[in-house]
N, C-alpha and C. Protein backbone atom coordinates (compact mmCIF):
# COMPACT_ATOMS: atom_id res chain seq x y z
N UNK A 1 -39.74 105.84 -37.05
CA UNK A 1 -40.01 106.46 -35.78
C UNK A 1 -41.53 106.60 -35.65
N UNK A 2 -42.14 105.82 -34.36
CA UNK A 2 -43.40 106.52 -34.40
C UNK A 2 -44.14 107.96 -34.50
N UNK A 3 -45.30 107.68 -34.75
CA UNK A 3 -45.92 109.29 -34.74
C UNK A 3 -46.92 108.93 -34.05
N UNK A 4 -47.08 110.49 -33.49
CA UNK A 4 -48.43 110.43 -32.72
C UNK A 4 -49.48 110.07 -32.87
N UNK A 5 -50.35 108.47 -32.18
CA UNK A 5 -51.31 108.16 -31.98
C UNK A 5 -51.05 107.13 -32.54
N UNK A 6 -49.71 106.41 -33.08
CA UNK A 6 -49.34 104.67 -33.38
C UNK A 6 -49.16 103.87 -32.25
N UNK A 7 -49.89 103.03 -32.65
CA UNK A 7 -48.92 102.23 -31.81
C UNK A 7 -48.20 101.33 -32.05
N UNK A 8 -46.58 101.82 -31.31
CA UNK A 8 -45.33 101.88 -31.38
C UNK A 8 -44.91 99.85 -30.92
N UNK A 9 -44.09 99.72 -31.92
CA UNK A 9 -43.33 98.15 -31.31
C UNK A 9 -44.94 97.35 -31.75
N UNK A 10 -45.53 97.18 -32.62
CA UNK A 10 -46.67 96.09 -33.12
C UNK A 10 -46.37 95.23 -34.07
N UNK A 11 -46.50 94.10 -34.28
CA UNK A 11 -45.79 92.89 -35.07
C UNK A 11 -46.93 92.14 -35.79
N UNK A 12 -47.54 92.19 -37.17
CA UNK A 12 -48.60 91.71 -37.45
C UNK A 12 -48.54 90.08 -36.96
N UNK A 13 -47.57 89.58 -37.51
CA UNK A 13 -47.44 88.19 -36.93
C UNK A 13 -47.79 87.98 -35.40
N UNK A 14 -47.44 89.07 -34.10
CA UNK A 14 -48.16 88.64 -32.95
C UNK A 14 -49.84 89.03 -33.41
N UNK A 15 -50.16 89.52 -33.92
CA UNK A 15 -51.43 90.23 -33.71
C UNK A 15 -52.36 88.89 -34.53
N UNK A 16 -51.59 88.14 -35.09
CA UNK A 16 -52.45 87.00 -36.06
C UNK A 16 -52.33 85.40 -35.26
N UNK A 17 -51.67 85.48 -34.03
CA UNK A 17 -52.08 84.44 -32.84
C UNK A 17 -52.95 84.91 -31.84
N UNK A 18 -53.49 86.11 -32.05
CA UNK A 18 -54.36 86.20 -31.24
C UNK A 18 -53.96 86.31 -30.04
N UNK A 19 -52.89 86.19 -29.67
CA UNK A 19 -52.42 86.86 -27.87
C UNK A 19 -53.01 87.85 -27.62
N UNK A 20 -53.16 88.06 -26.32
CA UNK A 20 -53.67 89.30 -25.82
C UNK A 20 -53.06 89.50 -24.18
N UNK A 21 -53.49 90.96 -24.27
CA UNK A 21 -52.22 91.09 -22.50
C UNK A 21 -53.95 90.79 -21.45
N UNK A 22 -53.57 90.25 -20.59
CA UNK A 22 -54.67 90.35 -19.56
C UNK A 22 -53.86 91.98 -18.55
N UNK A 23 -52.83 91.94 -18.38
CA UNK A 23 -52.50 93.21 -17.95
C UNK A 23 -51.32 93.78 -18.15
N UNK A 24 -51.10 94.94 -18.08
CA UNK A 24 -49.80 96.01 -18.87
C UNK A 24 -49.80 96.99 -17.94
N UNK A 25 -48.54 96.97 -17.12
CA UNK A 25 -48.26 98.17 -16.48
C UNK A 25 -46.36 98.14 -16.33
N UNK A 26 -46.74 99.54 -15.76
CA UNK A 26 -45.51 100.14 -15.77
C UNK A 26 -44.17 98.69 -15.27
N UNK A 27 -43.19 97.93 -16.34
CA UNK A 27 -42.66 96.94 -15.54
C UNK A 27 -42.88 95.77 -15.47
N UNK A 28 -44.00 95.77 -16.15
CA UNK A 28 -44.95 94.23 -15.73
C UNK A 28 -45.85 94.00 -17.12
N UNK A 29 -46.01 92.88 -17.40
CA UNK A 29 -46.90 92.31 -18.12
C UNK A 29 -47.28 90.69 -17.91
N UNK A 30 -48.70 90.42 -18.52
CA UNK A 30 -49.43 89.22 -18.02
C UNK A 30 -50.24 89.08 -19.61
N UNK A 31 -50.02 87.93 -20.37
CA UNK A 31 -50.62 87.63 -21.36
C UNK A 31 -50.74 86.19 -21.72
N UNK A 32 -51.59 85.77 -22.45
CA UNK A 32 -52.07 84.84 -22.73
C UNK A 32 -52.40 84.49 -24.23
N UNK A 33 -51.87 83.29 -24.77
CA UNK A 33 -51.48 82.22 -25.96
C UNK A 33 -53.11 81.70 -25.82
N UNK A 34 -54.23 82.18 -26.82
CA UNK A 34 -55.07 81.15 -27.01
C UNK A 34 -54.62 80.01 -27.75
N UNK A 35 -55.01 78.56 -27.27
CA UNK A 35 -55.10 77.42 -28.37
C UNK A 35 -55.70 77.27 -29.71
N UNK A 36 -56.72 77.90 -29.37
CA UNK A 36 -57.80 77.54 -30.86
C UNK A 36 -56.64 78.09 -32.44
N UNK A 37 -55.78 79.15 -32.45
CA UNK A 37 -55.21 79.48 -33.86
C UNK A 37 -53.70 78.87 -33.50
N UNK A 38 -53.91 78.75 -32.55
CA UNK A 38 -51.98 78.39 -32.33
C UNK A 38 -52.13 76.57 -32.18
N UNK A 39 -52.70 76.01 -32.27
CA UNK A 39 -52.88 74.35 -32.45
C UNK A 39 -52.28 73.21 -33.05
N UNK A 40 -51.15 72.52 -32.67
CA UNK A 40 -50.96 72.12 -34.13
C UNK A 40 -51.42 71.26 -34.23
N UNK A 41 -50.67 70.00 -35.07
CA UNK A 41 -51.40 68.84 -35.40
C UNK A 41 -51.88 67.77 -35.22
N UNK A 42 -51.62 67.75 -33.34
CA UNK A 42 -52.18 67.13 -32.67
C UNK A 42 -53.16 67.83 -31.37
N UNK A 43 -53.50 69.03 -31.52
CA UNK A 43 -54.04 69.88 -30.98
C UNK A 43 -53.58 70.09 -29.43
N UNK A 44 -52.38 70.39 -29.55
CA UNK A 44 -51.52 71.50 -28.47
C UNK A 44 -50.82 72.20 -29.01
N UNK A 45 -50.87 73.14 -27.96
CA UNK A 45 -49.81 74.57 -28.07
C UNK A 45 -48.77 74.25 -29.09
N UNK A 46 -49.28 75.25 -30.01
CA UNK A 46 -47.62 74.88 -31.48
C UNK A 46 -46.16 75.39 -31.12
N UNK A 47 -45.37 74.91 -30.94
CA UNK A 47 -43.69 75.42 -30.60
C UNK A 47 -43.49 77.50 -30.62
N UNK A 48 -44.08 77.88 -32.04
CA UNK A 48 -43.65 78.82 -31.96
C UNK A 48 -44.72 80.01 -31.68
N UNK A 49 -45.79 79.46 -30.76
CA UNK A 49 -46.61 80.10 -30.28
C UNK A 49 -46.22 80.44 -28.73
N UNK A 50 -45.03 79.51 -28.27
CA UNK A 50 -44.52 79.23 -27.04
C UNK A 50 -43.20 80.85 -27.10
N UNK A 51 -42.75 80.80 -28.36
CA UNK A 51 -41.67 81.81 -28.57
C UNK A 51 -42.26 83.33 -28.46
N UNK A 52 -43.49 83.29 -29.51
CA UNK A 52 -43.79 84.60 -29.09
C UNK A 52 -44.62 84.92 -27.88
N UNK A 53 -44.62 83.90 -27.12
CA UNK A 53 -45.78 84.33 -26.11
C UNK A 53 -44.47 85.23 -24.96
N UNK A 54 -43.37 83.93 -25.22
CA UNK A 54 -42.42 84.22 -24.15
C UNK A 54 -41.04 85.88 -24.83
N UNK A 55 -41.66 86.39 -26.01
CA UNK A 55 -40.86 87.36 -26.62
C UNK A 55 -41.51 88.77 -25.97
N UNK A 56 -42.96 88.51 -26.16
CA UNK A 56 -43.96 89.77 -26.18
C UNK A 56 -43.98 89.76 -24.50
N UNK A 57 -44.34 89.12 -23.75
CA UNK A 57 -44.38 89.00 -22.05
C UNK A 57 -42.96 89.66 -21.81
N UNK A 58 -41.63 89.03 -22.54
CA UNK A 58 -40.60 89.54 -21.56
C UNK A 58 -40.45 91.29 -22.14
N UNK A 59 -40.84 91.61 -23.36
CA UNK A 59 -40.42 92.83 -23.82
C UNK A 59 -40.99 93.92 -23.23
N UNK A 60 -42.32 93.70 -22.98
CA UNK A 60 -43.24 94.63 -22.70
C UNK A 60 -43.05 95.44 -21.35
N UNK A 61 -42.52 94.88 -20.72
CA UNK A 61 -42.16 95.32 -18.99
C UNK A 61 -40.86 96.44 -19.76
N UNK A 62 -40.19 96.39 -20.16
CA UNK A 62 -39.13 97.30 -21.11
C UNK A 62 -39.75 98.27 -21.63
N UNK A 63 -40.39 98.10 -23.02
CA UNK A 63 -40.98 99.49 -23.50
C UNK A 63 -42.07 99.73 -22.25
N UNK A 64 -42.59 99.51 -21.69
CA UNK A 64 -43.16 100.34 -20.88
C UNK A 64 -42.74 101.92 -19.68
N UNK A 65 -40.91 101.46 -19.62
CA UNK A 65 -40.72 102.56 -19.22
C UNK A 65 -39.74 103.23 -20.10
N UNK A 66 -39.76 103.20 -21.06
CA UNK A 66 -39.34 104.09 -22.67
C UNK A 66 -40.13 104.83 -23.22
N UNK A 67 -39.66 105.98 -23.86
CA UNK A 67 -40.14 106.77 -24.72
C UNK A 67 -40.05 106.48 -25.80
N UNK A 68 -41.31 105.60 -26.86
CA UNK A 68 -40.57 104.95 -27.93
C UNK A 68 -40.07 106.31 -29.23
N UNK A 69 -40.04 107.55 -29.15
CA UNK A 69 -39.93 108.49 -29.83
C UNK A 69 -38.04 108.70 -29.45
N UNK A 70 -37.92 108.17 -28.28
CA UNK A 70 -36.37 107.91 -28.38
C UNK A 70 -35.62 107.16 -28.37
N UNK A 71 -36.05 105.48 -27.94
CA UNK A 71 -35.86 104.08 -27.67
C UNK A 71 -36.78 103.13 -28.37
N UNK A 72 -35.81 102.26 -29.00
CA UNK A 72 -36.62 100.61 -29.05
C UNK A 72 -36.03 99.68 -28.75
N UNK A 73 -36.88 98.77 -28.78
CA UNK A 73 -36.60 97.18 -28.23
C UNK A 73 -36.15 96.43 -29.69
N UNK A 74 -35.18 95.32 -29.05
CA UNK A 74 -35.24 94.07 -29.85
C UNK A 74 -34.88 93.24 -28.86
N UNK A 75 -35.05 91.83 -29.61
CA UNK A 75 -34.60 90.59 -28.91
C UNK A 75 -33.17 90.35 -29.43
N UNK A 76 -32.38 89.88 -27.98
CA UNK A 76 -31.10 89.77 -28.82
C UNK A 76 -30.86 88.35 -28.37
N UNK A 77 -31.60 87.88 -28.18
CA UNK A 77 -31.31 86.35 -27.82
C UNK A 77 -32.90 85.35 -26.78
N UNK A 78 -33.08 84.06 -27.17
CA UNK A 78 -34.75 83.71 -26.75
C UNK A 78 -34.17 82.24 -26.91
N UNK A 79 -34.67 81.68 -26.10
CA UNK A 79 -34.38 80.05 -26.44
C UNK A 79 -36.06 79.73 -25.06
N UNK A 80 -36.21 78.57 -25.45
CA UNK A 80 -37.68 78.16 -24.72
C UNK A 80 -37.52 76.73 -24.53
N UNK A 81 -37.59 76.32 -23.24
CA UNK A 81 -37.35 74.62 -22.51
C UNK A 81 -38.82 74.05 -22.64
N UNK A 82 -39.19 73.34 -23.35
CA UNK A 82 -40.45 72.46 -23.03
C UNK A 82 -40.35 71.48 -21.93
N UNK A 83 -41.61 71.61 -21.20
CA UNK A 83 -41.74 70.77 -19.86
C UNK A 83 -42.57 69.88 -20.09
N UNK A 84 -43.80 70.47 -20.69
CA UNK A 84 -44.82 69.37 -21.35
C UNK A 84 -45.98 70.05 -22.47
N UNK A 85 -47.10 69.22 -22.71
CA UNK A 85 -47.45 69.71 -24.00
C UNK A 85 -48.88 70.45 -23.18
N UNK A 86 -49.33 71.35 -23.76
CA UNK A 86 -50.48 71.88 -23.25
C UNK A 86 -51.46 72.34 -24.28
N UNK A 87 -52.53 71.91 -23.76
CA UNK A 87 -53.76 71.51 -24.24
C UNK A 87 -54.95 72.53 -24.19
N UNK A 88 -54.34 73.61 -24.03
CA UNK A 88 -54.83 74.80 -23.48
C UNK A 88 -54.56 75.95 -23.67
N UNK A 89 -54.87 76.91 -23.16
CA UNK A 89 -54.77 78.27 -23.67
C UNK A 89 -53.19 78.29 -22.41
N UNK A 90 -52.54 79.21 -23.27
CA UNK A 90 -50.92 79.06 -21.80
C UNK A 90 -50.95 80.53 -21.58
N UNK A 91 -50.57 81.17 -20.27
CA UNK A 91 -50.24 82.15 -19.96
C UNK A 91 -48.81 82.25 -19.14
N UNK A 92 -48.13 84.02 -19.48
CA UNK A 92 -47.03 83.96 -19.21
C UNK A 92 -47.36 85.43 -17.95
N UNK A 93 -46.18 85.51 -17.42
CA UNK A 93 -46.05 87.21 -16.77
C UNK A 93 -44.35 87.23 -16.81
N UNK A 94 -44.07 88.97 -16.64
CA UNK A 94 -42.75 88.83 -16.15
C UNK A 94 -43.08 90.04 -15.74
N UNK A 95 -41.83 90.33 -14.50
CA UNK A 95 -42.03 92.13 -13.73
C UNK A 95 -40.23 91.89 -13.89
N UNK A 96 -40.29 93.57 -13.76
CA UNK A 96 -38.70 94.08 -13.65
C UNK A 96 -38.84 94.21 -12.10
N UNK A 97 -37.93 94.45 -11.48
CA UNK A 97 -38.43 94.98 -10.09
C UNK A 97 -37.72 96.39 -10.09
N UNK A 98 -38.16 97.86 -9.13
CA UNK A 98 -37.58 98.76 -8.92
C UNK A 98 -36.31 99.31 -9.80
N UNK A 99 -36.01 98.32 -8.82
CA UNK A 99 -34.15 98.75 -8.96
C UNK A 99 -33.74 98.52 -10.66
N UNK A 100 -34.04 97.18 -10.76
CA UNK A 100 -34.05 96.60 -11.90
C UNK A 100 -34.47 98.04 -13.54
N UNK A 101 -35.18 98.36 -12.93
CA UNK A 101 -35.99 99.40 -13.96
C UNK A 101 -34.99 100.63 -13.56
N UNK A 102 -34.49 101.16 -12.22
CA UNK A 102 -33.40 102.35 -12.43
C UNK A 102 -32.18 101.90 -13.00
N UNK A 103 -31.74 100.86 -12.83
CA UNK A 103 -30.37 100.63 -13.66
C UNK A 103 -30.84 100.74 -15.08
N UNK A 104 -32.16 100.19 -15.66
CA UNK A 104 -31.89 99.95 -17.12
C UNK A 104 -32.20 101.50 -17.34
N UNK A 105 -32.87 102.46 -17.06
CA UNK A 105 -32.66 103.49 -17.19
C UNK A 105 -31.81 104.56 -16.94
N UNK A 106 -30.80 104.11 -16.01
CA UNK A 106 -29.49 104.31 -15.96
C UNK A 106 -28.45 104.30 -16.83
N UNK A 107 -28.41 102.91 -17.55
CA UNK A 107 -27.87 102.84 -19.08
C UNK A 107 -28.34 103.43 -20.20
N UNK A 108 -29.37 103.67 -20.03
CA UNK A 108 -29.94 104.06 -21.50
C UNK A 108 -29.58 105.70 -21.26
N UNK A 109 -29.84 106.22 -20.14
CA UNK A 109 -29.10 107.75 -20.22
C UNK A 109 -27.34 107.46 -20.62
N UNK A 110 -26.76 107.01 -19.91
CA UNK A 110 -25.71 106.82 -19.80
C UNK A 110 -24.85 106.43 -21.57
N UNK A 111 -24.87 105.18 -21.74
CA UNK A 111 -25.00 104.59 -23.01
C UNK A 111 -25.46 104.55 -24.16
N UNK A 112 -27.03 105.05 -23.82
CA UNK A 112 -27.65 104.52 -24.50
C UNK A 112 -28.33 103.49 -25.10
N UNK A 113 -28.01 102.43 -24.35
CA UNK A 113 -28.09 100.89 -24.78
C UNK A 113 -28.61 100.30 -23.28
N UNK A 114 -29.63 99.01 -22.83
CA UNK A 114 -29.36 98.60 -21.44
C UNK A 114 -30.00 97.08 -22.17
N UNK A 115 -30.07 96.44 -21.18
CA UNK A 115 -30.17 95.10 -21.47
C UNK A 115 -30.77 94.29 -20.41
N UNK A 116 -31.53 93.24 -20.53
CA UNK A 116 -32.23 92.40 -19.43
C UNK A 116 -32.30 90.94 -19.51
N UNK A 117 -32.50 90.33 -18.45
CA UNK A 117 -33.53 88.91 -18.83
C UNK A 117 -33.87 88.77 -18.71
N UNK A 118 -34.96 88.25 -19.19
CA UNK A 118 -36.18 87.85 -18.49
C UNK A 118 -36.59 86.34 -18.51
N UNK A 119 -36.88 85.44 -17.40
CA UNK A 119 -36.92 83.97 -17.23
C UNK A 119 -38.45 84.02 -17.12
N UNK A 120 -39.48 83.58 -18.27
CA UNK A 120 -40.68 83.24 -18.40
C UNK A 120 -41.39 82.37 -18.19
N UNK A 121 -41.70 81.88 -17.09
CA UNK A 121 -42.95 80.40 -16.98
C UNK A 121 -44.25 80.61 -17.65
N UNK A 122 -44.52 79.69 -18.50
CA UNK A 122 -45.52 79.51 -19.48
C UNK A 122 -46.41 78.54 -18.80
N UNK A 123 -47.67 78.62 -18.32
CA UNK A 123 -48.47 77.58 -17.39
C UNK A 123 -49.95 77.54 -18.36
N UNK A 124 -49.97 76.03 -18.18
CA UNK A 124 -51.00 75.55 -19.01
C UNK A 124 -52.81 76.38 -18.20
N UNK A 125 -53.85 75.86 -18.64
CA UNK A 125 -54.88 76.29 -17.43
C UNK A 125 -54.98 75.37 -16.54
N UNK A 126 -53.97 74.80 -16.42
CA UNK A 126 -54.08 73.89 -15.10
C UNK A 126 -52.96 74.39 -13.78
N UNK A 127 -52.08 75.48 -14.11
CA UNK A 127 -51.04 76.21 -13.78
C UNK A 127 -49.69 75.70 -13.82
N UNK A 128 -49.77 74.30 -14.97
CA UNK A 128 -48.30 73.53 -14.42
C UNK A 128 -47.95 74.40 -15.55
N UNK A 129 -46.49 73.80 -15.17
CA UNK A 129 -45.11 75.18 -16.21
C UNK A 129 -45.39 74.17 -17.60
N UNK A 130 -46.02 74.26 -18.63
CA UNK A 130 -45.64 73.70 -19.83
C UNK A 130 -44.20 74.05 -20.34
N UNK A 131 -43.60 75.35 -20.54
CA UNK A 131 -42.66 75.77 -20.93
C UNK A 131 -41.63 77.14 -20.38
N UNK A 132 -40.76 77.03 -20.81
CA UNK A 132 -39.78 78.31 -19.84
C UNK A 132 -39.39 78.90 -21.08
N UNK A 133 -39.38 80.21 -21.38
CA UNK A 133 -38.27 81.27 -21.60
C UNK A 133 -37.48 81.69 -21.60
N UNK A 134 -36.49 82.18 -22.14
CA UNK A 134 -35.01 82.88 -21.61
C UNK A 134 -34.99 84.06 -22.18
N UNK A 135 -35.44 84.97 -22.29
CA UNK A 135 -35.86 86.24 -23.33
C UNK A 135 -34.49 87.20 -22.83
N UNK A 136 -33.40 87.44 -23.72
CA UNK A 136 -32.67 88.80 -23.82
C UNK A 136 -33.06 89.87 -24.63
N UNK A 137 -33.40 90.56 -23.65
CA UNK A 137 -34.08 92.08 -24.40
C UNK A 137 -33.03 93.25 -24.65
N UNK A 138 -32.45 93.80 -25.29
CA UNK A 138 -31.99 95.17 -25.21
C UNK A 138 -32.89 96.89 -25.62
N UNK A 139 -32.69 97.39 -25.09
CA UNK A 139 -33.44 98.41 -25.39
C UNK A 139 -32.22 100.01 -25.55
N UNK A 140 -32.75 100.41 -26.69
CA UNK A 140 -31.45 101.02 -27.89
C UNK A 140 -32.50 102.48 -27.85
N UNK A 141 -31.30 103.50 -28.23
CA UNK A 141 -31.54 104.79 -28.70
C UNK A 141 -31.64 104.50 -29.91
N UNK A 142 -32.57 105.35 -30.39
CA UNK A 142 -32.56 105.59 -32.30
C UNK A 142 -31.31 105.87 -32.21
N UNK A 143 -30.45 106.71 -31.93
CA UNK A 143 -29.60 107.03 -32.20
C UNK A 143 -28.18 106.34 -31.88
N UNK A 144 -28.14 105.56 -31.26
CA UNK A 144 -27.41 104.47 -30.84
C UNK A 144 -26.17 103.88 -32.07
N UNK A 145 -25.22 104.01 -31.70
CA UNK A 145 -23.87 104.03 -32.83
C UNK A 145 -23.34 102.55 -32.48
N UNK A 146 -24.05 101.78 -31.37
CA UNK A 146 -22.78 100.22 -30.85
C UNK A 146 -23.02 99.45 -31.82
């Protein structure tokens, strides 16, 4: 369980590709896959730099309206469509909308448990879709018995 002044849901493995959010709000997130550590061996975007770009973008719109002192996230399911190879730094976004965000907080009073998807376009810096996402998020009570 976190404590005050952690920060909550951090994955050394994201933190060692070097992603970073260009923006984080309530619902929404916008981040970006540099090339230079994620490269492979022909110098594009490596496969599983495509996974966490499209794990961390879809989750984050989730814990953002959680209390992680009573809720966390996991992935309960991620698969990623390659469109083409990119040569570049890739960026993703995803938003919940409104409603979207009262139902999942609806369940999580209710249940305890709620669940989402999130469909991620991954765009090279040229804005074409290199890759898609399918991110299933659930978001769980500590205390959660399912």
């Amino acid at each position: 369980m976190p404590k005050p002044g952690d920060k909550p849901f951090t994955v050394p493995f994201v933190d060692r590709t070097e992603m970073r959010y260009e923006a984080k709000e309530r619902g929404y997130a916008r981040a970006v896959m540099p090339l230079g550590p994620n490269a492979n061996h022909v110098d594009v975007m490596y496969m599983g730099a495509y996974t966490v770009l499209a794990e961390a973008t879809a989750a984050n719109p989730g814990i953002s309206i959680i209390d992680p002192a009573v809720h966390f996230p996991i992935v309960k399911d991620i698969a990623v469509d390659f469109h083409r190879m990119a040569a570049s730094d890739v960026t993703a976004e995803f938003r919940l909308s409104e409603e979207q965000i009262a139902e999942i907080l609806a369940d999580l009073e209710r249940k305890g448990s709620a669940g989402y998807l999130a469909e991620v376009p991954m765009l090279d810096a040229d804005g074409n879709v290199a890759a898609t996402g399918r991110v299933t998020i659930k978001l769980l009570s500590h205390d959660w018995g399912g």
